[in-house]
PDB file of N, CA and C in Angstrom:
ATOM      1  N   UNK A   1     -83.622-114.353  78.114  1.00  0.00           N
ATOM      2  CA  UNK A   1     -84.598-115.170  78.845  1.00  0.00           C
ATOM      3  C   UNK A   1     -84.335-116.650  78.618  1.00  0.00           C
ATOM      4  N   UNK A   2     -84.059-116.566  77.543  1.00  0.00           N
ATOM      5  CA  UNK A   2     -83.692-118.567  77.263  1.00  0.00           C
ATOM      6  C   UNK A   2     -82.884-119.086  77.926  1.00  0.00           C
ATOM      7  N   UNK A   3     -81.279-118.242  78.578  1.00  0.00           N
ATOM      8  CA  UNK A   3     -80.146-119.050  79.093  1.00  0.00           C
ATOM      9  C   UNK A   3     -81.293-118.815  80.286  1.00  0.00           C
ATOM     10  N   UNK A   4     -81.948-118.027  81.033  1.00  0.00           N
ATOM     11  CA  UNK A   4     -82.281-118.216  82.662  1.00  0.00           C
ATOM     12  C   UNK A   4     -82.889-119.247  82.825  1.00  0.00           C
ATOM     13  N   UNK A   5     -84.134-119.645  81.746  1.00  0.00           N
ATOM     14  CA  UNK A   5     -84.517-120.916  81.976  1.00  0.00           C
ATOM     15  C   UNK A   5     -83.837-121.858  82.058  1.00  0.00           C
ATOM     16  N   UNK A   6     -82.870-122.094  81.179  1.00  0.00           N
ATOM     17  CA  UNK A   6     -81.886-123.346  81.412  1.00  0.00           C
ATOM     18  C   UNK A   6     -81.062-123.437  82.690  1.00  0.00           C
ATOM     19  N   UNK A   7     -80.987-122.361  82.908  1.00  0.00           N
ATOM     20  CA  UNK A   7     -80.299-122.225  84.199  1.00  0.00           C
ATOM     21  C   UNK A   7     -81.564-122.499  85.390  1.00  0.00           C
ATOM     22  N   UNK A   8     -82.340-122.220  85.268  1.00  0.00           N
ATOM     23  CA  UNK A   8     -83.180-122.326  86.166  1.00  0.00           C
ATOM     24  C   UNK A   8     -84.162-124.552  86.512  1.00  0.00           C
ATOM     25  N   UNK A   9     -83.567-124.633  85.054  1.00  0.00           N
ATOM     26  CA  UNK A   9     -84.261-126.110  84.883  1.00  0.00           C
ATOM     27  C   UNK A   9     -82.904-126.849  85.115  1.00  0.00           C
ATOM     28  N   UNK A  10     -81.956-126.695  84.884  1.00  0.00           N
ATOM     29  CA  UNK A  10     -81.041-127.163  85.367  1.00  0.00           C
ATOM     30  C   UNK A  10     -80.443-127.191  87.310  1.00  0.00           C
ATOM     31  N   UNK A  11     -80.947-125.718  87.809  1.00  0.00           N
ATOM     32  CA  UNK A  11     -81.060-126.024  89.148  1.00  0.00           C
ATOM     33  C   UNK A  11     -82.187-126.911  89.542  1.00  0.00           C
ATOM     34  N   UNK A  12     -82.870-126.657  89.247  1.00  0.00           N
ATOM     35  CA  UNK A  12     -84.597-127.512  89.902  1.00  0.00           C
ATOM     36  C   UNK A  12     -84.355-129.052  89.245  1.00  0.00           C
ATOM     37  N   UNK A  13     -83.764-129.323  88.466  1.00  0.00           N
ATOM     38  CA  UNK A  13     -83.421-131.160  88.411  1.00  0.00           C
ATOM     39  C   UNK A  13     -82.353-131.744  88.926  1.00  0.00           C
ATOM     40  N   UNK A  14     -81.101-130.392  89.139  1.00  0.00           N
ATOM     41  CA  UNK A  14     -80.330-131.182  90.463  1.00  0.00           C
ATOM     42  C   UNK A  14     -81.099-130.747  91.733  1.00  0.00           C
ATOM     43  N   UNK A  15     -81.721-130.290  92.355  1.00  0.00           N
ATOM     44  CA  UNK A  15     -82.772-130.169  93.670  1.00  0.00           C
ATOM     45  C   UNK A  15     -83.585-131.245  93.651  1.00  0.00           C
ATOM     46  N   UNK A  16     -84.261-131.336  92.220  1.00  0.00           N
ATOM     47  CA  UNK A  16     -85.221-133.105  92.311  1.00  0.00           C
ATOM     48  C   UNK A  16     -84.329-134.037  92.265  1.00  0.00           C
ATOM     49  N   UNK A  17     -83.113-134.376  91.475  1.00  0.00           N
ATOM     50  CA  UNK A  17     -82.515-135.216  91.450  1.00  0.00           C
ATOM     51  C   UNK A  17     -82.146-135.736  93.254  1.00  0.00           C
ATOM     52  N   UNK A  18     -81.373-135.157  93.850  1.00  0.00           N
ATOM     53  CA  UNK A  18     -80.658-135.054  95.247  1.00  0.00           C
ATOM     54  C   UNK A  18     -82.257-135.341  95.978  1.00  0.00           C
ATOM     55  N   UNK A  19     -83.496-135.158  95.743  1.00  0.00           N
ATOM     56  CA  UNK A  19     -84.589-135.302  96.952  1.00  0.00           C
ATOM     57  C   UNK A  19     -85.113-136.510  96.425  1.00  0.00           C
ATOM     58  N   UNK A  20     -85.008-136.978  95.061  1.00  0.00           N
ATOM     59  CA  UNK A  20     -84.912-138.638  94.657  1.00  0.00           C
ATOM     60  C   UNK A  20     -84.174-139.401  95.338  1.00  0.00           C
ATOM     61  N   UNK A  21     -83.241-138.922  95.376  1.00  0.00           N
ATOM     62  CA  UNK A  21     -81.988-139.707  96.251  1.00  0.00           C
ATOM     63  C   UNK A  21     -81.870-140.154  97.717  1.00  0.00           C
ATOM     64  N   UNK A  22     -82.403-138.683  97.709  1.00  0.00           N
ATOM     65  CA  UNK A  22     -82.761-138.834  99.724  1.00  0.00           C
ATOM     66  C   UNK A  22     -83.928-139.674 100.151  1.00  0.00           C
ATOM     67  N   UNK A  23     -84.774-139.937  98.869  1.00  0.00           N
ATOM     68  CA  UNK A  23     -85.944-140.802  99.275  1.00  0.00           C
ATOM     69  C   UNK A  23     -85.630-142.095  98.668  1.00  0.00           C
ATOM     70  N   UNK A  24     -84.773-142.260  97.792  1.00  0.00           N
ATOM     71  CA  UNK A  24     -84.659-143.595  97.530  1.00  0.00           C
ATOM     72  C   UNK A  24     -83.498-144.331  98.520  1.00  0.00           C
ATOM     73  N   UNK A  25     -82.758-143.686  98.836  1.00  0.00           N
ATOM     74  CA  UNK A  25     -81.248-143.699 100.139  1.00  0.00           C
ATOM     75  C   UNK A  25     -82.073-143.910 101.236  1.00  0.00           C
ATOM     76  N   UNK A  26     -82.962-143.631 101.812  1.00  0.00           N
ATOM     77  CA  UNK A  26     -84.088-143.027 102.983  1.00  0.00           C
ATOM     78  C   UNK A  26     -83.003-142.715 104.019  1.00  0.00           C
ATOM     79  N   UNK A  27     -82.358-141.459 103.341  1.00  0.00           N
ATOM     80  CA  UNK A  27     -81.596-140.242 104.394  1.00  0.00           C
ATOM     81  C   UNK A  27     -82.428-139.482 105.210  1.00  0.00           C
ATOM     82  N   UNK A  28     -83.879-139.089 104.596  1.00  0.00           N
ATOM     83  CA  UNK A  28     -84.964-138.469 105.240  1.00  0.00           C
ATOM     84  C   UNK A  28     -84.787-139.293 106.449  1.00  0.00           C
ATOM     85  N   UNK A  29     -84.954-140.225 106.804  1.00  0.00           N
ATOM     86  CA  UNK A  29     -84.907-140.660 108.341  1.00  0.00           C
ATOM     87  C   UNK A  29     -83.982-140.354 109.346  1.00  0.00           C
ATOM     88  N   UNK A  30     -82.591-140.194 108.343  1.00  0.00           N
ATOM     89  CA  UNK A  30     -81.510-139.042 109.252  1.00  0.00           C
ATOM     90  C   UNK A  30     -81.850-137.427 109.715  1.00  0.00           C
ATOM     91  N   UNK A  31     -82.678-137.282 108.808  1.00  0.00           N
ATOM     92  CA  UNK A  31     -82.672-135.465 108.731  1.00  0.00           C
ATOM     93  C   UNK A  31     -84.274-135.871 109.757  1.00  0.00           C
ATOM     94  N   UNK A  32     -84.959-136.635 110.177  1.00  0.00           N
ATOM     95  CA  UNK A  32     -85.908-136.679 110.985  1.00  0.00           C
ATOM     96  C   UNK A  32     -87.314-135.920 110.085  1.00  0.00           C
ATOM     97  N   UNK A  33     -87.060-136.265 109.063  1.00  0.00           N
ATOM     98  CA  UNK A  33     -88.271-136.153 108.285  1.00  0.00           C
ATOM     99  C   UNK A  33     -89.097-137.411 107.650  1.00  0.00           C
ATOM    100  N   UNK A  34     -90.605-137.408 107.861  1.00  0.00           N
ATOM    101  CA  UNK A  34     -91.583-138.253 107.502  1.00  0.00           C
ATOM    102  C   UNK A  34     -91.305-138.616 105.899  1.00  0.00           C
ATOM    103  N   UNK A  35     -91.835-139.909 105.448  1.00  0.00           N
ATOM    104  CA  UNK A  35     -91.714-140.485 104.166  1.00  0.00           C
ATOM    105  C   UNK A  35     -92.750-139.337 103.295  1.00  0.00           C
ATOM    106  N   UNK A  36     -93.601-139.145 103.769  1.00  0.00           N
ATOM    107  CA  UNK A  36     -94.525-138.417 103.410  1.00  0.00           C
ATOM    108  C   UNK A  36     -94.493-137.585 102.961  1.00  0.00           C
ATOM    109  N   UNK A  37     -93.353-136.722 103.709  1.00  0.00           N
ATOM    110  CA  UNK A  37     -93.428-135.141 103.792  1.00  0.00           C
ATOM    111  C   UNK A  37     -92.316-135.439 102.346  1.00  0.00           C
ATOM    112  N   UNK A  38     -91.902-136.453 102.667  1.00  0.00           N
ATOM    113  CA  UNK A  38     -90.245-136.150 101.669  1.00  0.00           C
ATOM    114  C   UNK A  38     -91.054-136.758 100.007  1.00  0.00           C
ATOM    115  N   UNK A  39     -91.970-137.565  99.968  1.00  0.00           N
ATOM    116  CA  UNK A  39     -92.756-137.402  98.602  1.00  0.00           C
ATOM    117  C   UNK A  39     -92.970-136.468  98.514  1.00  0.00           C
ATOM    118  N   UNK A  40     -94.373-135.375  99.523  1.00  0.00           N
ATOM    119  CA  UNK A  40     -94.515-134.396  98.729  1.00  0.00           C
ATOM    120  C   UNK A  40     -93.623-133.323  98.224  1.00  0.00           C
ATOM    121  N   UNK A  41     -92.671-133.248  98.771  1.00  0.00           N
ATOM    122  CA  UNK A  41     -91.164-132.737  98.343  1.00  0.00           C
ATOM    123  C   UNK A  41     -90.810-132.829  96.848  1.00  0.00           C
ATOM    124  N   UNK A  42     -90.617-134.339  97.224  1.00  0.00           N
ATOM    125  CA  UNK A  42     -90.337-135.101  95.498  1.00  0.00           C
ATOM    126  C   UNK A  42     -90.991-134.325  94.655  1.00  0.00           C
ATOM    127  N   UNK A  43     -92.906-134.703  95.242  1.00  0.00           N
ATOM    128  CA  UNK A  43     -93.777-134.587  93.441  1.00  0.00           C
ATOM    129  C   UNK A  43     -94.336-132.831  93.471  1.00  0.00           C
ATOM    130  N   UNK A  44     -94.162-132.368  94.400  1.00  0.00           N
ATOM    131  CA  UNK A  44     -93.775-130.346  93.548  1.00  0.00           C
ATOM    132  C   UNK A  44     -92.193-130.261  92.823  1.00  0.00           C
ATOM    133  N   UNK A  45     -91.189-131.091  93.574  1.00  0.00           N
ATOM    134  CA  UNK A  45     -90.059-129.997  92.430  1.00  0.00           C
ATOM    135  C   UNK A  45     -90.342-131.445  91.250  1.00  0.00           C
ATOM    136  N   UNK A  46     -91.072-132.446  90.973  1.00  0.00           N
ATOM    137  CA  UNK A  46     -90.961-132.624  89.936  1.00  0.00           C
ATOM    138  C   UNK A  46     -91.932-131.744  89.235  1.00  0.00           C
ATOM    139  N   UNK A  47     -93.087-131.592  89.595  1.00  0.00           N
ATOM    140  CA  UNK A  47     -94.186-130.478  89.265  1.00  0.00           C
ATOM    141  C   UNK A  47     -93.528-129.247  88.431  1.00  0.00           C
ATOM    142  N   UNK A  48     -92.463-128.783  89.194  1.00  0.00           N
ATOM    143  CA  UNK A  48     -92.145-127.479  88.872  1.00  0.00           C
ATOM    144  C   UNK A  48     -90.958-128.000  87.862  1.00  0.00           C
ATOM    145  N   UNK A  49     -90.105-128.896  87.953  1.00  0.00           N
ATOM    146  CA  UNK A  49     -89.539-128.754  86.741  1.00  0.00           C
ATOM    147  C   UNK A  49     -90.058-129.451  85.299  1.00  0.00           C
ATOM    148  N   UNK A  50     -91.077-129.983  85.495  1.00  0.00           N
ATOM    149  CA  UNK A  50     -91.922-130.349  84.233  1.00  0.00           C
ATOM    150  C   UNK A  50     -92.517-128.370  83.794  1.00  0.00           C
ATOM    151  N   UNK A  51     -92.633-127.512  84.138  1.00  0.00           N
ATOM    152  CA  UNK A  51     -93.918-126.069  84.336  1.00  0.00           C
ATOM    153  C   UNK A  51     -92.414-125.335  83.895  1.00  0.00           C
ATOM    154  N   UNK A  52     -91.228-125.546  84.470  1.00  0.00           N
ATOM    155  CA  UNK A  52     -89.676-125.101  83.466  1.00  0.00           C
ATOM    156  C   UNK A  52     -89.285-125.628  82.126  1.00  0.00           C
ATOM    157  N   UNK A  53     -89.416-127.180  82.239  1.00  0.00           N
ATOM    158  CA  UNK A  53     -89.568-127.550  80.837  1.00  0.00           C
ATOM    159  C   UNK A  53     -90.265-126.835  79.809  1.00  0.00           C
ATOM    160  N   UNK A  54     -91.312-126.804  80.258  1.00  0.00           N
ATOM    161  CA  UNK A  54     -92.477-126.665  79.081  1.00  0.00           C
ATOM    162  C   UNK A  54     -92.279-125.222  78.702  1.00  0.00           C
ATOM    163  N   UNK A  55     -92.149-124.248  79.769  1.00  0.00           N
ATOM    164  CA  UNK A  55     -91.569-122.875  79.467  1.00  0.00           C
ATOM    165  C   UNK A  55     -90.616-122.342  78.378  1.00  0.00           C
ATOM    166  N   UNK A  56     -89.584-123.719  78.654  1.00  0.00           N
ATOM    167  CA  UNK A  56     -88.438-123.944  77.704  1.00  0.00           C
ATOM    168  C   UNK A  56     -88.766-124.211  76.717  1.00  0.00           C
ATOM    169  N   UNK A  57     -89.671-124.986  76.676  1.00  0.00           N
ATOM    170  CA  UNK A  57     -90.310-125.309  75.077  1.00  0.00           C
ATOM    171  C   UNK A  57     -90.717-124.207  74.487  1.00  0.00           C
ATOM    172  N   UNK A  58     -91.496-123.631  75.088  1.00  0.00           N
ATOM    173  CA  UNK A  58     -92.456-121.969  74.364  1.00  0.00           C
ATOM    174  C   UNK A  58     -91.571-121.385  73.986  1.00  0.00           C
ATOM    175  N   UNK A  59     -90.124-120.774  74.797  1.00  0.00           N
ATOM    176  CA  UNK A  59     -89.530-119.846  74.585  1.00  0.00           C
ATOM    177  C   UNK A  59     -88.873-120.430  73.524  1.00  0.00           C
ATOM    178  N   UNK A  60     -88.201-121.416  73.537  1.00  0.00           N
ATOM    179  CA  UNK A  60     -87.449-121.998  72.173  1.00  0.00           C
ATOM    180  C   UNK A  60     -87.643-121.989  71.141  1.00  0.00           C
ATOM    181  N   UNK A  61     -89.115-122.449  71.278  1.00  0.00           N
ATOM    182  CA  UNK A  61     -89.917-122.494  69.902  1.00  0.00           C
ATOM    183  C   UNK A  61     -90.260-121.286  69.323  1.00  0.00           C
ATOM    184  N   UNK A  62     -90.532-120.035  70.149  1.00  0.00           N
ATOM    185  CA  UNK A  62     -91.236-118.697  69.964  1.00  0.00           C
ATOM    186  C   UNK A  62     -89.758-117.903  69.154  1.00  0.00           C
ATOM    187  N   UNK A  63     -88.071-118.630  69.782  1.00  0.00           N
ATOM    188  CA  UNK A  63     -86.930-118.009  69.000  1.00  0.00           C
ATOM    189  C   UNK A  63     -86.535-118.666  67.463  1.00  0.00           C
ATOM    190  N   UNK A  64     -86.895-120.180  67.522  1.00  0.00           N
ATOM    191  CA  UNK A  64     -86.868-120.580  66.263  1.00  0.00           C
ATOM    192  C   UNK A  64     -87.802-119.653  65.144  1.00  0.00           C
ATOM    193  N   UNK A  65     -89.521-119.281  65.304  1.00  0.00           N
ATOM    194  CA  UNK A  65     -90.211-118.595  64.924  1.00  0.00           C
ATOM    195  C   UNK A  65     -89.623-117.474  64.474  1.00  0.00           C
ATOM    196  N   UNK A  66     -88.872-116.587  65.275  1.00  0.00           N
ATOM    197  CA  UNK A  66     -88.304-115.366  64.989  1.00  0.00           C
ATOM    198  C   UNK A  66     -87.668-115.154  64.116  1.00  0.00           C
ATOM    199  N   UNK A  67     -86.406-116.187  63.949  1.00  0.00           N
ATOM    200  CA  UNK A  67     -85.846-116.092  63.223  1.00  0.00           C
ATOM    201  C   UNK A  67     -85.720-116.695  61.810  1.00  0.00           C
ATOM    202  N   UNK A  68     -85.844-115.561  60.703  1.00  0.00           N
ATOM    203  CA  UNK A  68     -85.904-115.776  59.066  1.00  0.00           C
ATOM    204  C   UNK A  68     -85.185-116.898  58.975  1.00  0.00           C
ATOM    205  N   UNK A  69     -85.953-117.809  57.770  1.00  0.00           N
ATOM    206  CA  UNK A  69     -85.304-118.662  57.253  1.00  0.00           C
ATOM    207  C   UNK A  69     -84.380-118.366  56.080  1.00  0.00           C
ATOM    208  N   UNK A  70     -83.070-118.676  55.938  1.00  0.00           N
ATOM    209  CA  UNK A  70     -82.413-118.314  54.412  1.00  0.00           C
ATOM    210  C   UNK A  70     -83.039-119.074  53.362  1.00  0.00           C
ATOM    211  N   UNK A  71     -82.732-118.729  52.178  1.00  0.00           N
ATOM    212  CA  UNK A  71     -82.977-118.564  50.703  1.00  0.00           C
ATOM    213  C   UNK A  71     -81.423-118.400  49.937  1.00  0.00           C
ATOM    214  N   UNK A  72     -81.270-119.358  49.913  1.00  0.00           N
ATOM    215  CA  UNK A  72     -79.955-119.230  48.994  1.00  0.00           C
ATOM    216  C   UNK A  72     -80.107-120.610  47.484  1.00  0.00           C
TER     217      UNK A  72
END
């Protein structure tokens, strides 16, 4: 489960990254899409990769937990 998240937060910040781009480039006006529409675009996949982050955090933290500390 840990590599999918990374894999999964790693797709969804190049998808936000590239729709940052298109709104800071304002390519949206090529593709015939509103400023509008292309924020709310922006602020769900940032939404969703902050809700992957944090996932990442739980699971990480929940494998550090697991595993015994040595004693030597």
């Amino acid at each position: 489960m840990f590599q999918k998240t990374k894999l999964i937060m790693t797709l969804v910040f190049t998808i936000c990254f590239l729709a940052y781009s298109f709104l800071v480039g304002k390519f949206y006006e090529k593709m015939h899409i509103s400023r509008t529409a292309m924020i709310i675009i922006c602020v769900v996949l940032t939404a969703i990769l902050a809700v992957t982050f944090i996932i990442d955090l739980f699971f990480s933290k929940q494998d550090t937990n697991q595993t015994p500390a040595r004693k030597e």
